[in-house]
Every structure is written in structure tokens, then in C-alpha cells.
N, C-alpha and C. Protein backbone atom coordinates (compact mmCIF):
# COMPACT_ATOMS: atom_id res chain seq x y z
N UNK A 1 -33.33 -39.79 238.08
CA UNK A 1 -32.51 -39.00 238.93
C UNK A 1 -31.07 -39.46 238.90
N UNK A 2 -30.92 -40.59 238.73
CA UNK A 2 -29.48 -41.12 238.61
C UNK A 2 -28.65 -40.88 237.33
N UNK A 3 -29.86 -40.66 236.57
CA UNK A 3 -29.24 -40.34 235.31
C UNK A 3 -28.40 -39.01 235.66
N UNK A 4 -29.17 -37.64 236.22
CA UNK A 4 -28.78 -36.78 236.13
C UNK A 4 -27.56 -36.25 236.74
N UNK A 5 -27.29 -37.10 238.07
CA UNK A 5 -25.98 -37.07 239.09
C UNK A 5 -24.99 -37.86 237.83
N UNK A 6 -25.47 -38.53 237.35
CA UNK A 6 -24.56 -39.33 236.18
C UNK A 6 -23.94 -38.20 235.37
N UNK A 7 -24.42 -37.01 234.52
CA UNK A 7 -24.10 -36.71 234.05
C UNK A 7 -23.86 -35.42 234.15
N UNK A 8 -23.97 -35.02 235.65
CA UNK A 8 -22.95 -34.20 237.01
C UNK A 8 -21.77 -34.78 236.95
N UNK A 9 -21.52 -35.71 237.11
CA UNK A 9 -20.43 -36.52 237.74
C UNK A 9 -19.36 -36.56 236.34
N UNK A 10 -20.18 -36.97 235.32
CA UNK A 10 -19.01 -37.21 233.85
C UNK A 10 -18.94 -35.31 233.94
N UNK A 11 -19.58 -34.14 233.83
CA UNK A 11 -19.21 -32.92 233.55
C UNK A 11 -17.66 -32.59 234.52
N UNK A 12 -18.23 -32.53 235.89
CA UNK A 12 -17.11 -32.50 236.91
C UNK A 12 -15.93 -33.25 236.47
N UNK A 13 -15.84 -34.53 236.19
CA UNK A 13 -14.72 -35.35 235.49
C UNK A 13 -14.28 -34.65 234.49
N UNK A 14 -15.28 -34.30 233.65
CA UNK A 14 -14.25 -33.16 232.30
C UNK A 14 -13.60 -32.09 232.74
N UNK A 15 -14.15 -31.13 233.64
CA UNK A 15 -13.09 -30.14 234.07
C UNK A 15 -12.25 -30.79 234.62
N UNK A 16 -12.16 -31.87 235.75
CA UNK A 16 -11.12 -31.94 236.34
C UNK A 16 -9.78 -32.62 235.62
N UNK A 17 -10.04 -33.27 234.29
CA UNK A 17 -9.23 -33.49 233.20
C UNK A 17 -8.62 -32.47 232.49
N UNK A 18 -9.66 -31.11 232.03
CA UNK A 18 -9.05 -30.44 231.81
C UNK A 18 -7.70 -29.34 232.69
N UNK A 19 -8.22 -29.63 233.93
CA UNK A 19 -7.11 -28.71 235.20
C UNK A 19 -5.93 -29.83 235.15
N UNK A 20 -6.12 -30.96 234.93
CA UNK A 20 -4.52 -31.63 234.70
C UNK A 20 -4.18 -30.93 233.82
N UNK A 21 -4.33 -30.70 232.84
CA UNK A 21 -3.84 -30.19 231.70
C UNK A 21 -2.82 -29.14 232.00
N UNK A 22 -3.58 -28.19 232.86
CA UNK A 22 -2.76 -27.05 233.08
C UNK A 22 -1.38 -27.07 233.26
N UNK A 23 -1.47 -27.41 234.01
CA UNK A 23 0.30 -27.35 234.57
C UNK A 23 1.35 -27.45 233.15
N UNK A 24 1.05 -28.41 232.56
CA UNK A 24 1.55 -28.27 231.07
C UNK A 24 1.56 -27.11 230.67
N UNK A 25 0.20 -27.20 229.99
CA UNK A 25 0.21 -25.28 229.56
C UNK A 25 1.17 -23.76 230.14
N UNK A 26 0.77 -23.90 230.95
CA UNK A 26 1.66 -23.36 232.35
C UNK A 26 2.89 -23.49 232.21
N UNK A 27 3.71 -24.49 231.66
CA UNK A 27 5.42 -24.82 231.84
C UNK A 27 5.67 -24.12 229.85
N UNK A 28 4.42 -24.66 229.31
CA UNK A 28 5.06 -23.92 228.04
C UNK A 28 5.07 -22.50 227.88
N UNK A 29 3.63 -21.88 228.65
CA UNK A 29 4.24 -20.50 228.19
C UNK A 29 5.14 -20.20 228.72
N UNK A 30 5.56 -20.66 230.14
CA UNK A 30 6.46 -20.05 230.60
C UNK A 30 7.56 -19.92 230.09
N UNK A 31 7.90 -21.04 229.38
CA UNK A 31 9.15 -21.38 228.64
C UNK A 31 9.25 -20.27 227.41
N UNK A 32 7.82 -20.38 226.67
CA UNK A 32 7.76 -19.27 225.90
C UNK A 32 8.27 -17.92 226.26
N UNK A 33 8.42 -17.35 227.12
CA UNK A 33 8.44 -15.78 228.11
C UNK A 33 9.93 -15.87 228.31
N UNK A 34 10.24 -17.23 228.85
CA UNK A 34 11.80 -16.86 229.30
C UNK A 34 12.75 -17.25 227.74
N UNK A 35 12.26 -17.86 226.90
CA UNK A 35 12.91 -17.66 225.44
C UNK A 35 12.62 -15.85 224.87
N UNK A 36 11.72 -15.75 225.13
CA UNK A 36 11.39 -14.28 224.73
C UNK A 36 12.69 -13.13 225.34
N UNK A 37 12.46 -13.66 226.81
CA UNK A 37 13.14 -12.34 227.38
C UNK A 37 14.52 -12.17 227.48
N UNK A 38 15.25 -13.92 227.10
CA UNK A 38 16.78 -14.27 226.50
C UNK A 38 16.75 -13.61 225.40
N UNK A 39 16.06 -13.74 224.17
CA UNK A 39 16.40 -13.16 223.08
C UNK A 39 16.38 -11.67 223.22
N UNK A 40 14.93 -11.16 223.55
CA UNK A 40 15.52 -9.45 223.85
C UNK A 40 16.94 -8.47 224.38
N UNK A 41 17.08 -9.72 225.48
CA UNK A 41 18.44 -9.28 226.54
C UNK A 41 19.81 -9.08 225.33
N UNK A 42 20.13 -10.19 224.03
CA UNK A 42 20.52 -10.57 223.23
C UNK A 42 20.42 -9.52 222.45
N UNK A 43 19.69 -8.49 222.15
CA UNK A 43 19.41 -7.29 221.34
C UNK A 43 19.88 -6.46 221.62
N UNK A 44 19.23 -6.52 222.83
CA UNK A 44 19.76 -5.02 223.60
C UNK A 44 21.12 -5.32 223.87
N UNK A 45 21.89 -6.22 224.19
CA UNK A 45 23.56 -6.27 223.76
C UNK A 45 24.21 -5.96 222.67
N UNK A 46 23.13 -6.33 221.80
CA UNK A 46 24.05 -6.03 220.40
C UNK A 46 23.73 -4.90 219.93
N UNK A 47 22.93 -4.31 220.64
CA UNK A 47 22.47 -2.56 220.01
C UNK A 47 23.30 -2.00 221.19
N UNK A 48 23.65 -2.73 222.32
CA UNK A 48 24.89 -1.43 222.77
C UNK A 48 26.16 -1.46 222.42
N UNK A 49 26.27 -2.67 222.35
CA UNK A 49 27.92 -3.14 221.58
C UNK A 49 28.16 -2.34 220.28
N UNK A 50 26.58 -2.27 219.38
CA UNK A 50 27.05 -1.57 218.21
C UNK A 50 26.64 0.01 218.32
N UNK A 51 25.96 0.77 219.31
CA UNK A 51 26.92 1.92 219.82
C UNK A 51 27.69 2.43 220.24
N UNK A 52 28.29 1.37 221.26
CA UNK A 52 29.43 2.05 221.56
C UNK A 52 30.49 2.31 220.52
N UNK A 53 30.37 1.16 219.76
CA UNK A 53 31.75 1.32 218.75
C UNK A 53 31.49 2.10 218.02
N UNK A 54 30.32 3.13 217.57
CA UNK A 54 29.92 3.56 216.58
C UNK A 54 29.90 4.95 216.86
N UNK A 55 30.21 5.26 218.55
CA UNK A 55 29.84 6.55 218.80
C UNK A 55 30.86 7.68 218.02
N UNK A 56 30.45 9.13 218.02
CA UNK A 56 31.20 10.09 217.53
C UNK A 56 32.51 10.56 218.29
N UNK A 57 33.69 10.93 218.00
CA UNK A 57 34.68 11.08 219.04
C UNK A 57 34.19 12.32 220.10
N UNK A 58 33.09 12.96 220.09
CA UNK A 58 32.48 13.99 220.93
C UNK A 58 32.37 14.16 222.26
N UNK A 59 31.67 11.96 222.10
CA UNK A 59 30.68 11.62 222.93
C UNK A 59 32.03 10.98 224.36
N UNK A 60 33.26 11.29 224.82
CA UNK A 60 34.20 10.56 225.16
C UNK A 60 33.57 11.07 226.72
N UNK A 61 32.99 10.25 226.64
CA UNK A 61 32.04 10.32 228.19
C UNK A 61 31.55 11.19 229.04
N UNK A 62 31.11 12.62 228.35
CA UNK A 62 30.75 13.73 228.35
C UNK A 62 29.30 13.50 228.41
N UNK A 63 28.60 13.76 228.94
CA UNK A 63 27.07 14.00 229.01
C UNK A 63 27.06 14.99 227.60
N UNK A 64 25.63 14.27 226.96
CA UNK A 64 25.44 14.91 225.99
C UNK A 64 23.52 14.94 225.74
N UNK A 65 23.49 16.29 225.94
CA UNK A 65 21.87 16.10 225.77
C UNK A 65 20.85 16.21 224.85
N UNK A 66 19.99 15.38 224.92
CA UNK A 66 19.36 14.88 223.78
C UNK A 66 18.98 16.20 222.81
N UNK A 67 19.50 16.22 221.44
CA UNK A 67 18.76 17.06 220.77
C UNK A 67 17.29 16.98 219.33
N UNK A 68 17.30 15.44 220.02
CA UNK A 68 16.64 15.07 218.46
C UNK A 68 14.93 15.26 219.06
N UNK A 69 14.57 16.09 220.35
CA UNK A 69 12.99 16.40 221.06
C UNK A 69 12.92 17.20 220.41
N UNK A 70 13.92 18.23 219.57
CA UNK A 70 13.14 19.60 219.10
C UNK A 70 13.89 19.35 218.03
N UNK A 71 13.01 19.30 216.33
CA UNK A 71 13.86 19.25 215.33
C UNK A 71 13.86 20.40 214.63
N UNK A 72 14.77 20.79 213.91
CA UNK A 72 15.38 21.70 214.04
C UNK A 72 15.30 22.00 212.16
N UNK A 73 14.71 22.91 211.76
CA UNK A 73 15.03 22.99 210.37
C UNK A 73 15.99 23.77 209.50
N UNK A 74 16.60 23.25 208.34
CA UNK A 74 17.74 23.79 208.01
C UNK A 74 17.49 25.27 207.47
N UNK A 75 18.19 26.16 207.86
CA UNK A 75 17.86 27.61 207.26
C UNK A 75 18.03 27.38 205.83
N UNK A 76 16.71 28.29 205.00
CA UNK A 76 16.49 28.71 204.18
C UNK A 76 17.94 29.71 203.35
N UNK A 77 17.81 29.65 201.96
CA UNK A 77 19.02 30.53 201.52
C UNK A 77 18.72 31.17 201.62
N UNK A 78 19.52 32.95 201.61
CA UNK A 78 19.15 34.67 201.79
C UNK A 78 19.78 35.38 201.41
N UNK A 79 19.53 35.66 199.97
CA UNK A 79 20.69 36.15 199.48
C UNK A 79 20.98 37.98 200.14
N UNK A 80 19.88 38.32 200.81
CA UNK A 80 20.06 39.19 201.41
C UNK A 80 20.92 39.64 202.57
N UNK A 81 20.97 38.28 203.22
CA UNK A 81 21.92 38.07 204.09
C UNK A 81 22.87 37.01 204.50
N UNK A 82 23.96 36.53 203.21
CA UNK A 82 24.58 35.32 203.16
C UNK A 82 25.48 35.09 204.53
N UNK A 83 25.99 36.43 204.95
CA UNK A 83 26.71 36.18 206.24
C UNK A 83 25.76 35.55 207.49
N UNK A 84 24.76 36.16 207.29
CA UNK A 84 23.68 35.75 208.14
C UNK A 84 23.51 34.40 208.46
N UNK A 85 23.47 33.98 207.34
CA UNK A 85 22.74 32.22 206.27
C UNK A 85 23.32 31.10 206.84
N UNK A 86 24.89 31.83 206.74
CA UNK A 86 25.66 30.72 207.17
C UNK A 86 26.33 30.41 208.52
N UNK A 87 26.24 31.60 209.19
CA UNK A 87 25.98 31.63 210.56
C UNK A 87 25.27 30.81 211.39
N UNK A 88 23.55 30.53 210.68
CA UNK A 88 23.05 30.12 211.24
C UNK A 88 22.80 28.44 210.64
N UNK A 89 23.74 28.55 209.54
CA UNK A 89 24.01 27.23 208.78
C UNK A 89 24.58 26.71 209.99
N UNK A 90 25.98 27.20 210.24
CA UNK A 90 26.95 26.47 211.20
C UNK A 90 26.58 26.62 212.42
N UNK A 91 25.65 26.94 213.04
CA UNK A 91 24.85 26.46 214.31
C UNK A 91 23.99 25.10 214.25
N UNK A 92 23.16 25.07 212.73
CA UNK A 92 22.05 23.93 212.63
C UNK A 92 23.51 22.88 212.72
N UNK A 93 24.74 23.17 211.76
CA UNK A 93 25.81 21.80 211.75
C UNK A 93 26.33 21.06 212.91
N UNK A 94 26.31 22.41 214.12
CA UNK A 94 27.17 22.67 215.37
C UNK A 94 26.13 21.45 216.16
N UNK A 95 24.75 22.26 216.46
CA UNK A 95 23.23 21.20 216.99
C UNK A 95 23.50 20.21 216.49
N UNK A 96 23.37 19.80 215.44
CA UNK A 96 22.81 18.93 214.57
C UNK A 96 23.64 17.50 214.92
N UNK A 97 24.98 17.77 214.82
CA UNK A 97 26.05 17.25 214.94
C UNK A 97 26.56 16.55 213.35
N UNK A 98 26.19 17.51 212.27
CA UNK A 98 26.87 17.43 211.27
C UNK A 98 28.42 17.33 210.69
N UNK A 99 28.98 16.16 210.59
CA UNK A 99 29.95 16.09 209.72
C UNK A 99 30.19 17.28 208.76
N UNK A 100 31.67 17.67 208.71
CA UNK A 100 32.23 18.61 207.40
C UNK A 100 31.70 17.97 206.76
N UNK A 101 31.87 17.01 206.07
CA UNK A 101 31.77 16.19 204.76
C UNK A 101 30.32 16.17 204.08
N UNK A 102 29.49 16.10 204.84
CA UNK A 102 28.73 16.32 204.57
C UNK A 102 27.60 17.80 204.53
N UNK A 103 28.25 18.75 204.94
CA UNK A 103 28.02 20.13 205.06
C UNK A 103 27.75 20.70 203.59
N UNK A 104 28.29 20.79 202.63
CA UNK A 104 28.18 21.71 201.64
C UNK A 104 26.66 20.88 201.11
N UNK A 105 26.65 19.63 201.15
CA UNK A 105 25.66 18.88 200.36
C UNK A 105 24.12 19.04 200.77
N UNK A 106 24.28 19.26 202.27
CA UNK A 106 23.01 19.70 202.80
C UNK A 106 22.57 21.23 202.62
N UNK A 107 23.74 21.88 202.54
CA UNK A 107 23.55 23.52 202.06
C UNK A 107 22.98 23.59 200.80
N UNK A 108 23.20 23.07 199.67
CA UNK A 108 22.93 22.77 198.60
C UNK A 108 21.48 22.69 198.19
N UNK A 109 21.00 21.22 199.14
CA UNK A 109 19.71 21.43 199.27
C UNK A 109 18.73 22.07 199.68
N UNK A 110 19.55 23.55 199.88
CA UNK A 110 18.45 24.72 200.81
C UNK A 110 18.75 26.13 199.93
N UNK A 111 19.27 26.07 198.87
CA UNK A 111 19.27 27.34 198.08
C UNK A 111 18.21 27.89 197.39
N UNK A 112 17.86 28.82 196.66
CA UNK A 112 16.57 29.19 195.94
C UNK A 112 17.06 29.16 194.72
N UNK A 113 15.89 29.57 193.74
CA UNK A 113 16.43 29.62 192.43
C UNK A 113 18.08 29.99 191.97
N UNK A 114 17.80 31.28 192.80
CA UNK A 114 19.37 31.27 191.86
C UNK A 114 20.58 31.65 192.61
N UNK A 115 20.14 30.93 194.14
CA UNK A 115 21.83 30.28 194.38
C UNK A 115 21.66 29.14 194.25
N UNK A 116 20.60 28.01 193.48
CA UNK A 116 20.50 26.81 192.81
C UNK A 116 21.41 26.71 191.34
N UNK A 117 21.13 28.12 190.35
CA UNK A 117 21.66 28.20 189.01
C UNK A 117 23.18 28.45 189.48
N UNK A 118 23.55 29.21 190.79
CA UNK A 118 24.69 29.68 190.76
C UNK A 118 25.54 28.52 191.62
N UNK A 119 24.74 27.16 191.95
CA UNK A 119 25.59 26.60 192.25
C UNK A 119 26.17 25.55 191.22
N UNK A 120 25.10 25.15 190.55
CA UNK A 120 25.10 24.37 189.15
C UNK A 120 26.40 24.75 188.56
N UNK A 121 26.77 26.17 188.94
CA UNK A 121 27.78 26.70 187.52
C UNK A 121 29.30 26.44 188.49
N UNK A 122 29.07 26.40 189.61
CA UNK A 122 30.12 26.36 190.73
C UNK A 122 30.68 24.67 190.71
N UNK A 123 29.79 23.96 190.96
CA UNK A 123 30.19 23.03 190.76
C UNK A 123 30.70 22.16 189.80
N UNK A 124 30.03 22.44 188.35
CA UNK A 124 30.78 22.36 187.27
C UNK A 124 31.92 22.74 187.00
N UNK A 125 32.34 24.00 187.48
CA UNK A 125 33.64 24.52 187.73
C UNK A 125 34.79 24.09 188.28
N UNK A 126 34.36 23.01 188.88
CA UNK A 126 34.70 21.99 189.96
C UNK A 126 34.76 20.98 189.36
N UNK A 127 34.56 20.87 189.07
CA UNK A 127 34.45 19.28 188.15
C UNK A 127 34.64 17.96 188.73
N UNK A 128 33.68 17.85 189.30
CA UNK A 128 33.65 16.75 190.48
C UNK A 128 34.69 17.03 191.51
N UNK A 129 35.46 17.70 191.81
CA UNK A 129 36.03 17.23 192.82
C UNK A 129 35.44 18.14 194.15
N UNK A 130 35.62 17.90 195.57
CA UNK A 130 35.08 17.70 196.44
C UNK A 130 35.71 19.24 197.20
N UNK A 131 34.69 19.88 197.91
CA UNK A 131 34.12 21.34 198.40
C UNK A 131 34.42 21.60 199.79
N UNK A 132 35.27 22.29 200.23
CA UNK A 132 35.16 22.14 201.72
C UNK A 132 34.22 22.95 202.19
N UNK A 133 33.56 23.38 203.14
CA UNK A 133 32.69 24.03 203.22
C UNK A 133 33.33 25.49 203.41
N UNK A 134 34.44 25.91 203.87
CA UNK A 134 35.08 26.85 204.11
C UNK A 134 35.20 27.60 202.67
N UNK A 135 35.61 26.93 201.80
CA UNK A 135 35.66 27.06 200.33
C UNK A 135 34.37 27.68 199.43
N UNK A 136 33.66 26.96 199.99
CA UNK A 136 31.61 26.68 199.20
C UNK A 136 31.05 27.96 199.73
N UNK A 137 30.94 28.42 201.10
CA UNK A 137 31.31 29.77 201.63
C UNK A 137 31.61 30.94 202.02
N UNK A 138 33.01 30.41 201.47
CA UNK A 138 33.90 31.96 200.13
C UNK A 138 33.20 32.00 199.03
N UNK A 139 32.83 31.33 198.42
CA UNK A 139 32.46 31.13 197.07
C UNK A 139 30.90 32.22 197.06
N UNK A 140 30.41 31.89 197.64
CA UNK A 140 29.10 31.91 198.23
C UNK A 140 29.23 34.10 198.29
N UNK A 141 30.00 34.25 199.53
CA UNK A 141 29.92 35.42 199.57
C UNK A 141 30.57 36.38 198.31
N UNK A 142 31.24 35.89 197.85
CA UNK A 142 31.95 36.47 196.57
C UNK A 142 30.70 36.72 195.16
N UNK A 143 29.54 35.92 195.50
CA UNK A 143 28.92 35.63 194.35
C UNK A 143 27.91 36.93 195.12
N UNK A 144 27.45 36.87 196.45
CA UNK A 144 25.93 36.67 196.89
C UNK A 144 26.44 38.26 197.95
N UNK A 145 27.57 38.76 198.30
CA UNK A 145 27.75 39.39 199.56
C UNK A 145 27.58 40.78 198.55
N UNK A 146 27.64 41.67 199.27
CA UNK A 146 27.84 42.92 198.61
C UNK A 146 29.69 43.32 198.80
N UNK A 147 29.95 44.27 197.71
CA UNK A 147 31.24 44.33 196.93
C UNK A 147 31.65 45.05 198.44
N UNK A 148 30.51 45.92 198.92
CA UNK A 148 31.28 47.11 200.24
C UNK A 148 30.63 46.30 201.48
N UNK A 149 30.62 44.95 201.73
CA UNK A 149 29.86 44.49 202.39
C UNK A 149 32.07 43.88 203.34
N UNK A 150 32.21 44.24 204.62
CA UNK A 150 33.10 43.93 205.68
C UNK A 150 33.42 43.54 206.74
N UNK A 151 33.45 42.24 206.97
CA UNK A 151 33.20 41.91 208.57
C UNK A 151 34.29 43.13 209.14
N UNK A 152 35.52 42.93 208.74
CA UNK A 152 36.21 44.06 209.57
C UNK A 152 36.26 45.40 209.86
N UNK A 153 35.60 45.63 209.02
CA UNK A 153 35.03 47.53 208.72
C UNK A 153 33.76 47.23 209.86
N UNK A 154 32.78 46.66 209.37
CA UNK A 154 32.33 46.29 210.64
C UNK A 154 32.16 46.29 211.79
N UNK A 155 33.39 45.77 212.25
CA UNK A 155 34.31 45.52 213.47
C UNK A 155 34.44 47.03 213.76
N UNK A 156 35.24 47.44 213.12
CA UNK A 156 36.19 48.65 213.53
C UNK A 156 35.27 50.25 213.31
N UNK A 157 33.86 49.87 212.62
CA UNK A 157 32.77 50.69 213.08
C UNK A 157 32.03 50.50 214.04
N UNK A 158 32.21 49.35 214.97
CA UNK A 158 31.20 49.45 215.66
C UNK A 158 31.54 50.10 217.32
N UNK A 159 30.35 50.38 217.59
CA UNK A 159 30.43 50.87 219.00
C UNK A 159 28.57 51.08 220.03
N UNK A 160 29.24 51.25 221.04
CA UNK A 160 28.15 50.89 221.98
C UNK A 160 26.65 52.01 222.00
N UNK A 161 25.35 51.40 221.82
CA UNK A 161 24.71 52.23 221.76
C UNK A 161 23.17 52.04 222.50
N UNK A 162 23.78 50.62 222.86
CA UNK A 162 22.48 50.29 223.72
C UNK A 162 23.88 49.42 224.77
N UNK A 163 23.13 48.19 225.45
CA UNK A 163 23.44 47.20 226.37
C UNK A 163 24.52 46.60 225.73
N UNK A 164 25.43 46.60 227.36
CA UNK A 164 27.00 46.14 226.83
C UNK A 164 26.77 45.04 226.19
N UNK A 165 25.46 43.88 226.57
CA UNK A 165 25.11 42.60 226.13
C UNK A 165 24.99 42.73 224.59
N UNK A 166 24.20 43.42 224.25
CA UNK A 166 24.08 43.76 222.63
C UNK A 166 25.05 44.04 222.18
N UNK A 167 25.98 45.05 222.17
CA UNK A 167 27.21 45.42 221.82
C UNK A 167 28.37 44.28 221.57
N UNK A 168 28.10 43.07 223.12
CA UNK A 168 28.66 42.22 222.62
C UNK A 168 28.19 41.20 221.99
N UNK A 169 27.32 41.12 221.60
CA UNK A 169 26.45 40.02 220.69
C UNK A 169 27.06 40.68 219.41
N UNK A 170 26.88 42.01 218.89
CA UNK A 170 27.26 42.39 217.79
C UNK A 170 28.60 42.36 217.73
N UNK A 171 29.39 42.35 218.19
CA UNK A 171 30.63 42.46 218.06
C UNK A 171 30.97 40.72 217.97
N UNK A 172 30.88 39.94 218.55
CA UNK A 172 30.65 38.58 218.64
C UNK A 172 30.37 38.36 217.03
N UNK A 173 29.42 38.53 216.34
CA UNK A 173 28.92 38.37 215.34
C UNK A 173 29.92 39.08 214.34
N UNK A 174 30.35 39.93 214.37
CA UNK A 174 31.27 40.94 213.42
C UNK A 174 32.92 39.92 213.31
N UNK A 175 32.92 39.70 214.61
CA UNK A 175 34.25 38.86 214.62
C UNK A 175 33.96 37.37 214.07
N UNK A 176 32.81 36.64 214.27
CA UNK A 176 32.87 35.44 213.43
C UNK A 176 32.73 35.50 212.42
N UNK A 177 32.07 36.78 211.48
CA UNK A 177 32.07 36.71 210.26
C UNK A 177 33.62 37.21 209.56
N UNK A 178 33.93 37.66 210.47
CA UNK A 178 35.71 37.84 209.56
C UNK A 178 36.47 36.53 209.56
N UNK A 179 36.43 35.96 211.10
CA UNK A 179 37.24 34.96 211.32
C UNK A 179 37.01 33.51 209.80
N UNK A 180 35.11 33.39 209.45
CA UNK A 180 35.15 32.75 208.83
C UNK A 180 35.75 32.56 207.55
N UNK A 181 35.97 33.65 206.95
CA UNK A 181 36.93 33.93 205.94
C UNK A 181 37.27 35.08 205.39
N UNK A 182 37.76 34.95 204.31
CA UNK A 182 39.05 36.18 203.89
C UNK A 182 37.93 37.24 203.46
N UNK A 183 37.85 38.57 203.49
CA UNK A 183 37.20 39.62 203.10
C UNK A 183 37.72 40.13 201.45
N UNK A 184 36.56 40.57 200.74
CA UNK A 184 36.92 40.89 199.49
C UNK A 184 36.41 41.88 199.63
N UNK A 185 36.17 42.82 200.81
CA UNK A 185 35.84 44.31 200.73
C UNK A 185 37.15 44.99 199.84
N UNK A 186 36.75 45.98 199.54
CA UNK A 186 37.92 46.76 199.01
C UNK A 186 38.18 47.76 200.10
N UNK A 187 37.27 48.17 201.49
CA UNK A 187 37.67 48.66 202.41
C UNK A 187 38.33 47.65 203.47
N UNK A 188 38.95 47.13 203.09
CA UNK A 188 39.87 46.17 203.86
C UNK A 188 41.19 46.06 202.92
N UNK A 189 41.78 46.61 201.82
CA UNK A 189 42.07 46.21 201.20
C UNK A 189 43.64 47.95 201.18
């Protein structure tokens, strides 16, 4: 029987050796956690430091709301409707918050066969040097628009036949496609 309180007594002694222990354990993770949560704090400084400096001149303390929840795909080319195309080009640029500079290059990558061949020949024409999009555009409707095709004829045909709202949506639309550039109607001419 003494044996067995004996070797009660050494078990109890081992846990209670091991509960010294703790407190140790205890001071390292802790130490671990508060090295952890210095270095994070340390991140997140340097990921705001390097947005702020990085932001777009847009953002000049204007609320700006998030658009990257709904992504947004770049319109398809049409040669049916280039005024159309690029309309809704320069909305995805407008959303998007696309750089000029980078505008013609992403258009590029959304043509079909053969405003692909017809850009090949455009840009060669070009010979490396660099496209404004205003330019790429013109180019575009000159190749792709129809010859009697007029934002301003357009304009100056249109009139009300449903909701003043429609009327002005179309008219809205008639005027940005002139404003965007020069007309090669010959009824403008």
C-alpha cells in the first residue's frame, strides 16, 4: 500500500513540475503575439504610406466608391456600330479608371479579325510611334463608320417621338459622338 501512495505522490510531483513550467511558456508566447502584432502594425504603415503617395490625382479627398465588386468587361469590337464601341469603350475607361496611355492598347486587345488585320496595317503606318486615343478613334471610324454615317446630321434630324427622357438620351448620345471627333460625312461637308 505504501508503494502505491508512493507512486501517487511521485505522479502529483510530475504535474506539479510541469505547472512551474508554465508561466515560462506563458511569457514566450506572449512575447511571440506582441512581436507578431508590432510587425503587422509595421505593414499596415507601410501599405498606407505607400498609398497615399501612390494615389491617382482623382482621389484628392473625394469619396470614391469601390468599383472593383462588379467587374466589368471590356466591350467587344462592332464593326456595326463603331460609334457605339467606343462610347461604351470610354465609359469601361471612365469606371475603370483607365489612363489615356494606356487606352488604345487595351482597345487593341478587343478587336475581331479584321479590325485586328486593320489595325496591324495602322500601326505599321505608324511606325512605332505612339496613338492617342482620340487619333486611334478617328482612325477607327474612317476605316469601320459608314461614308453617310453623321453625328451632326444626326443631331439636326433628330426630334421627339416618345419621352422627353429618351429624346434626351438620344440627343445626349448624338452630341457625344460629334463632340468626339471630326465628321467625314459628306453631309456635313
Amino acid at each position: 500500500m505504501a508503494g502505491s501512495y508512493g507512486a501517487r505522490f511521485k505522479a502529483i510531483d510530475d504535474k506539479l513540475q510541469e505547472l512551474k513550467c508554465l508561466p515560462a511558456l506563458v511569457q514566450q508566447l506572449s512575447d511571440k503575439v506582441a512581436v507578431f502584432i508590432q510587425e503587422r502594425e509595421l505593414a499596415r504603415q507601410r501599405n498606407k504610406d505607400h498609398t497615399e503617395h501612390h494615389r491617382p490625382s482623382t482621389w484628392a479627398g473625394e469619396y470614391q466608391p469601390p468599383t472593383r465588386f462588379i467587374r466589368m468587361e471590356f466591350p467587344r469590337f462592332q464593326r456595326s456600330d463603331v460609334i457605339g464601341w467606343i462610347q461604351e469603350c470610354e465609359r469601361y475607361f471612365e469606371l475603370e479608371g483607365i489612363p489615356d496611355n494606356e487606352r488604345v492598347q487595351l482597345a487593341r486587345k478587343n478587336l475581331d479579325e479584321k479590325g485586328y488585320i486593320w489595325d496591324l496595317a495602322f500601326m505599321e503606318e505608324k511606325q512605332g510611334l505612339a496613338v492617342s486615343w482620340l487619333e486611334y478613334t478617328h482612325a477607327l471610324r474612317v476605316r469601320f463608320g459608314s461614308p453617310y454615317d453623321s453625328p451632326m446630321a444626326d443631331v439636326k434630324r433628330l426630334y421627339q417621338t416618345g419621352s422627353l427622357d429618351g429624346y434626351k438620351d438620344d440627343y445626349k448620345k448624338g452630341q457625344d459622338s460629334y463632340i468626339e471627333g471630326v465628321s467625314c460625312s459628306p453631309s456635313d461637308l
